[in-house]
N, C-alpha and C. Protein backbone atom coordinates (compact mmCIF):
# COMPACT_ATOMS: atom_id res chain seq x y z
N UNK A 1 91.18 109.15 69.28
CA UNK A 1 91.12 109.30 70.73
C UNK A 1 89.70 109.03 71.20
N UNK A 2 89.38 108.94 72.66
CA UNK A 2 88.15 108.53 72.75
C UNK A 2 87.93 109.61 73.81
N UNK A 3 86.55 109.84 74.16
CA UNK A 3 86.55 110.67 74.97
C UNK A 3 86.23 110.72 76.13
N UNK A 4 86.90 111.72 77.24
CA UNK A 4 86.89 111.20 78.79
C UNK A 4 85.62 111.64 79.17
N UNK A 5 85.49 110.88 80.43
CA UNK A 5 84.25 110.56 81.25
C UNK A 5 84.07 112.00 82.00
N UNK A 6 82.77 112.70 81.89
CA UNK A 6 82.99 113.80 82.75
C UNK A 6 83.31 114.12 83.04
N UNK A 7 83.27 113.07 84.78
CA UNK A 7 83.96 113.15 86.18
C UNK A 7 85.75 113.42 85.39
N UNK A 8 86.05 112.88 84.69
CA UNK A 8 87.88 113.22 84.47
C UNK A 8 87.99 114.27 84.32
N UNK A 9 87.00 114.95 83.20
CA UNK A 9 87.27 116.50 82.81
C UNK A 9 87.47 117.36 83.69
N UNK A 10 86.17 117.43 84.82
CA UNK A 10 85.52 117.65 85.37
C UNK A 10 87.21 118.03 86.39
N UNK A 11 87.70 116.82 86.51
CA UNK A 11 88.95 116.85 87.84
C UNK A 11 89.95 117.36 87.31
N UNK A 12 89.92 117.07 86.18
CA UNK A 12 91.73 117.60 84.98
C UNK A 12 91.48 119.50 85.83
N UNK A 13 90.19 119.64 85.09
CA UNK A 13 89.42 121.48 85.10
C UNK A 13 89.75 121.94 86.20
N UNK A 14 89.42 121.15 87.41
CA UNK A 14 89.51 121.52 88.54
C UNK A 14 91.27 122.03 89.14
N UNK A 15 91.77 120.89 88.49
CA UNK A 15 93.89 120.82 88.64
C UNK A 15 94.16 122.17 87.94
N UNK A 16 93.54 122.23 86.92
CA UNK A 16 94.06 123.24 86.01
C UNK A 16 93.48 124.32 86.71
N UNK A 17 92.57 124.96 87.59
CA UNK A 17 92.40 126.09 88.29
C UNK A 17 93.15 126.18 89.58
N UNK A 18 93.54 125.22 89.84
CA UNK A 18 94.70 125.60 91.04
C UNK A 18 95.95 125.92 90.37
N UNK A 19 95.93 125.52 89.49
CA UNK A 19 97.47 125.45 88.75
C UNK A 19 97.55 127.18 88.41
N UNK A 20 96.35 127.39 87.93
CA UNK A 20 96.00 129.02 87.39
C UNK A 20 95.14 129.61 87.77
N UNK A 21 94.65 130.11 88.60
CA UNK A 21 93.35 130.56 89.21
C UNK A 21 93.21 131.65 88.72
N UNK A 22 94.33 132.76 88.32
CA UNK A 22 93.86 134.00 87.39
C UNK A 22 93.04 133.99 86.10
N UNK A 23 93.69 132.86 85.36
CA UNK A 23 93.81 132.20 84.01
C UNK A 23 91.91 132.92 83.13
N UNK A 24 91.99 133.81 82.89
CA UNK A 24 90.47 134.59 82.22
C UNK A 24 89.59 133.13 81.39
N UNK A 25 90.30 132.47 80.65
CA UNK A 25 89.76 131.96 79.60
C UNK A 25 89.55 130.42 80.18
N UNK A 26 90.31 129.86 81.13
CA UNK A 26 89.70 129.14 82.02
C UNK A 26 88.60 129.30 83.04
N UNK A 27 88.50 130.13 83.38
CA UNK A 27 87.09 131.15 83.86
C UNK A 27 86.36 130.84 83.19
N UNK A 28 86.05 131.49 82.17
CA UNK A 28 85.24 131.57 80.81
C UNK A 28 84.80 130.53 80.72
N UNK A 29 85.53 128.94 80.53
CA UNK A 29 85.24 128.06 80.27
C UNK A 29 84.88 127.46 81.64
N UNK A 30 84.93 127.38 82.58
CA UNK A 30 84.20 126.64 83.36
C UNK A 30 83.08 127.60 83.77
N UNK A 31 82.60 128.65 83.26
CA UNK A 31 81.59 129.46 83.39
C UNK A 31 80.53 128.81 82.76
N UNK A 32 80.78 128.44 81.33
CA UNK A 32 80.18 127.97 79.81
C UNK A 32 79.78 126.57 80.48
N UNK A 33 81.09 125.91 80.75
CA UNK A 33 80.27 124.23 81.23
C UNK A 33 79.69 124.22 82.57
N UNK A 34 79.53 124.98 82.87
CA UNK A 34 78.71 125.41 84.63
C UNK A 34 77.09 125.15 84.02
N UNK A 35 77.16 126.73 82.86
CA UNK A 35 76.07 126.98 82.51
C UNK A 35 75.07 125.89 81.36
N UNK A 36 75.94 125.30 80.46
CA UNK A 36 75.61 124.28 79.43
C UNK A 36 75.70 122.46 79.72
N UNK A 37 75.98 122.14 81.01
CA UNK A 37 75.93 120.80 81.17
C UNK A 37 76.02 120.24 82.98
N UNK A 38 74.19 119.85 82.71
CA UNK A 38 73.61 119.12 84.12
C UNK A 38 75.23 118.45 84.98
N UNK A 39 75.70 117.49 83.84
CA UNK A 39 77.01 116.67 84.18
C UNK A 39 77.92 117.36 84.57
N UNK A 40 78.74 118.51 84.27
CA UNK A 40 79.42 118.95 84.79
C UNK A 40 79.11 119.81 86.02
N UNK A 41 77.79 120.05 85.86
CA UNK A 41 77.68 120.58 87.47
C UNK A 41 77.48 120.05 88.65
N UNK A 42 77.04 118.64 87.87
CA UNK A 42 76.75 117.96 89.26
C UNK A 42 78.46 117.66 90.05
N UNK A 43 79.36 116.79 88.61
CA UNK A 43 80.82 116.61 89.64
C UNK A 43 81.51 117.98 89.56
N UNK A 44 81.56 119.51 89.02
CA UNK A 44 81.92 120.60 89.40
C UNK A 44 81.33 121.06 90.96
N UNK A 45 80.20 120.57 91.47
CA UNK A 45 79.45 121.05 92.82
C UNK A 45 80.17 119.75 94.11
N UNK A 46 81.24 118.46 93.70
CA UNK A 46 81.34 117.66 94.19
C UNK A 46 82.66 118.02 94.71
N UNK A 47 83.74 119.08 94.08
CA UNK A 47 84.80 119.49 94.63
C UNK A 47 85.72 118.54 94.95
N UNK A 48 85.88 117.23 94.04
CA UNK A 48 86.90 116.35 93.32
C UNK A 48 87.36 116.75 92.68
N UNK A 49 89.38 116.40 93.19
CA UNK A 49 89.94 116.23 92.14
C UNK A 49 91.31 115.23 92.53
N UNK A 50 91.29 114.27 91.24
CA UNK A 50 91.52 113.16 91.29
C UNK A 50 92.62 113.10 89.93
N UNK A 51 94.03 112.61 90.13
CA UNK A 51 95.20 112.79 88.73
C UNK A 51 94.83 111.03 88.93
N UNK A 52 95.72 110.73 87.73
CA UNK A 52 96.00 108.97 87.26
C UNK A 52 97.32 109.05 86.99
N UNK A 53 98.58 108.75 87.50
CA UNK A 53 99.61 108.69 87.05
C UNK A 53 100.37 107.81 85.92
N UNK A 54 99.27 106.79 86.04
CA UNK A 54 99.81 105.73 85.04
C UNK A 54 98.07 104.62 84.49
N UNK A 55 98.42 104.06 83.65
CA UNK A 55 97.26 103.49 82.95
C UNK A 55 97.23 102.84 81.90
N UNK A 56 96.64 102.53 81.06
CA UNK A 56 96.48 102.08 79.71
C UNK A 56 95.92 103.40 78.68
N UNK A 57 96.14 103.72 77.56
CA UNK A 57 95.41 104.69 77.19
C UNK A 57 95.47 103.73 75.30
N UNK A 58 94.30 103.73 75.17
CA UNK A 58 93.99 103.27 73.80
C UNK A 58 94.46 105.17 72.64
N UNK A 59 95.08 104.85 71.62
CA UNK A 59 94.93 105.36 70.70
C UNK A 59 95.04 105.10 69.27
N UNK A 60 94.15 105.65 68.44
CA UNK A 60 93.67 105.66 67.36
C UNK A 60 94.77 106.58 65.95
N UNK A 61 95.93 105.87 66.10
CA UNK A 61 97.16 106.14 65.31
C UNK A 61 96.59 106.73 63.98
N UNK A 62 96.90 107.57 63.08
CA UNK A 62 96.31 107.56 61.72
C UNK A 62 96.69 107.04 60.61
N UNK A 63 98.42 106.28 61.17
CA UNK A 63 99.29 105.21 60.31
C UNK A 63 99.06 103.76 60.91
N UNK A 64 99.53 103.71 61.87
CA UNK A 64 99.37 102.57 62.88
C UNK A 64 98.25 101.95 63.45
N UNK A 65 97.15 102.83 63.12
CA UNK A 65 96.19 101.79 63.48
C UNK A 65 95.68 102.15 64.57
N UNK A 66 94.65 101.42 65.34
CA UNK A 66 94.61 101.73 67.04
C UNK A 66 95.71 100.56 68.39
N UNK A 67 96.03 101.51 68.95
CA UNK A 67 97.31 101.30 70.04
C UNK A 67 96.97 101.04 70.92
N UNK A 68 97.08 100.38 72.07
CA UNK A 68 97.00 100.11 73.47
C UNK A 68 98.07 100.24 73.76
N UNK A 69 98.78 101.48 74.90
CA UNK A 69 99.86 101.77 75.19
C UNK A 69 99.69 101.72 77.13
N UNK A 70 101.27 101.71 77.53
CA UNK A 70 100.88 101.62 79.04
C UNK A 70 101.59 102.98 78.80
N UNK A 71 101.17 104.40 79.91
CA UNK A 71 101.13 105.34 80.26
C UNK A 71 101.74 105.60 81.39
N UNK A 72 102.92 106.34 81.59
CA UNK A 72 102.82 106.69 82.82
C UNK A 72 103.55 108.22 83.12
N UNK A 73 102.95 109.12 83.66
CA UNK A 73 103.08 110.42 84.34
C UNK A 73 103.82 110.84 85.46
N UNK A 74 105.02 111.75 85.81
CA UNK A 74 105.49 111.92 86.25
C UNK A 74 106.13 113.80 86.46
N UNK A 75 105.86 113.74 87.49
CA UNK A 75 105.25 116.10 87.69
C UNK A 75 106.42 115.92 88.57
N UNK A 76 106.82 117.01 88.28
CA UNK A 76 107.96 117.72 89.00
C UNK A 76 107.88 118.51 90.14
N UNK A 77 107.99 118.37 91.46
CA UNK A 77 107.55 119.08 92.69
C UNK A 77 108.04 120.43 92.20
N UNK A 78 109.12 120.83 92.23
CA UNK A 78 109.60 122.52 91.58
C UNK A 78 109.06 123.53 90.56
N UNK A 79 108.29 122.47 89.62
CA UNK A 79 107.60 123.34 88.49
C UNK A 79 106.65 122.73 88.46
N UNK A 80 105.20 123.61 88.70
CA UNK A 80 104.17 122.66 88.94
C UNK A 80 103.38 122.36 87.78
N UNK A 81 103.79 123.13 87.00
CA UNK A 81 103.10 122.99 85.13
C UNK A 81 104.15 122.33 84.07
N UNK A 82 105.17 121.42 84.85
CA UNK A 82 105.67 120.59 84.43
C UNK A 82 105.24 119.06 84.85
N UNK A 83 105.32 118.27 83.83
CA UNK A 83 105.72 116.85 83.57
C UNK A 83 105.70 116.21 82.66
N UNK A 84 106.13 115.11 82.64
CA UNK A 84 106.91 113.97 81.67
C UNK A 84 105.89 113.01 81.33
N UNK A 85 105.44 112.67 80.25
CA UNK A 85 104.12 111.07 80.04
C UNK A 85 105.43 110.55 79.08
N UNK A 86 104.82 109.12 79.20
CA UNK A 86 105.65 108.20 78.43
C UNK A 86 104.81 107.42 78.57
N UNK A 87 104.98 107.26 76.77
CA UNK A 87 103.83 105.48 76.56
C UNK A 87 104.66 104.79 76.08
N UNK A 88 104.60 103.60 75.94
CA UNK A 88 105.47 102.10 75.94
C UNK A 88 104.44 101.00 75.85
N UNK A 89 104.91 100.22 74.87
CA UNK A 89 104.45 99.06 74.52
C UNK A 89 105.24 97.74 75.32
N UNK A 90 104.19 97.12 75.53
CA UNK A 90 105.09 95.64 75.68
C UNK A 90 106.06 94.31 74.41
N UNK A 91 106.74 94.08 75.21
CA UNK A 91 107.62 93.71 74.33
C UNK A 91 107.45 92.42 73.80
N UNK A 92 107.37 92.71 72.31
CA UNK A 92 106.68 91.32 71.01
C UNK A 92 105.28 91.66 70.93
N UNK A 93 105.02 92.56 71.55
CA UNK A 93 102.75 92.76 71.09
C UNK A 93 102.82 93.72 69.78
N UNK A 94 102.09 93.50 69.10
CA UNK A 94 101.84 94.06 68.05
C UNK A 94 102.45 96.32 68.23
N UNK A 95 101.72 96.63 69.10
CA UNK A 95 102.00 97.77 69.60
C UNK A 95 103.16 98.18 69.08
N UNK A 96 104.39 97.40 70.15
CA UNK A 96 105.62 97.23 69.69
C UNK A 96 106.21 97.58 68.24
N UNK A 97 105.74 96.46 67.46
CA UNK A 97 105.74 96.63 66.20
C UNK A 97 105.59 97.41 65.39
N UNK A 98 104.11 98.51 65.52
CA UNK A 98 104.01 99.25 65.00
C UNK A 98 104.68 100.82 65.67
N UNK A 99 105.49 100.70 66.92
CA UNK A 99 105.82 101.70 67.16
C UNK A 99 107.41 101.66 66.72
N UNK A 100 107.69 100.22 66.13
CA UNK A 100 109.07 100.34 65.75
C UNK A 100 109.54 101.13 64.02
N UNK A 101 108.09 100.43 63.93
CA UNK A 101 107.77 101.09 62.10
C UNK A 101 107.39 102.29 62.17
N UNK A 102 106.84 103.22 62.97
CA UNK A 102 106.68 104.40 62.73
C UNK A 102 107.97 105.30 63.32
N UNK A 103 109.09 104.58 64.65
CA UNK A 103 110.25 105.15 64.51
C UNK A 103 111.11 105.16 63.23
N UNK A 104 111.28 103.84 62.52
CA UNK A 104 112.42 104.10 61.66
C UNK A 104 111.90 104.90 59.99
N UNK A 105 110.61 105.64 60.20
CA UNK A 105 110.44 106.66 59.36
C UNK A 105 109.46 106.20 58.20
């Protein structure tokens, strides 16, 4: 996996305290990255927050190799700590291939 850009964390952190605003250990932790990183305080003080519903997301398979998959996200208005991701390859790209070999076992 590779790792996200601040500003993403930064907005995921932010979703996830509306989602839970009691939540102690989410506290905790945006207490810790308040206190331990210039970066997160600058886009924590910017009061963004920003989802991606769909995308490309590279991953780093530990059979397969690394993946370029298309992504896409889908939240349920009724349950708000629900939703659905689905990655998918295009059809005949290598991707494909290796996601057909790691279905049939």
């Amino acid at each position: 996996m590779f790792p996200l850009p601040a500003a993403a964390r930064c907005h995921r952190t932010r979703i996830a305290g509306g989602l839970f605003p009691d939540d102690p250990e989410l506290r905790e932790l945006v207490d810790e990255l308040l206190s331990r990183s210039e970066e997160f305080r600058y886009h924590w003080a910017r009061h963004t927050v920003r989802t991606k519903a769909y995308g490309l997301k590279r991953i780093d398979h530990p059979e397969a190799g690394p993946l370029t998959l298309s992504y896409e996200i889908t939240r349920f208005p009724k349950d708000s700590e629900l939703s659905l991701l689905v990655y998918t390859a295009g059809a005949g790209t290598p991707e494909e291939k290796a996601l057909r070999l790691l279905a049939s076992g």
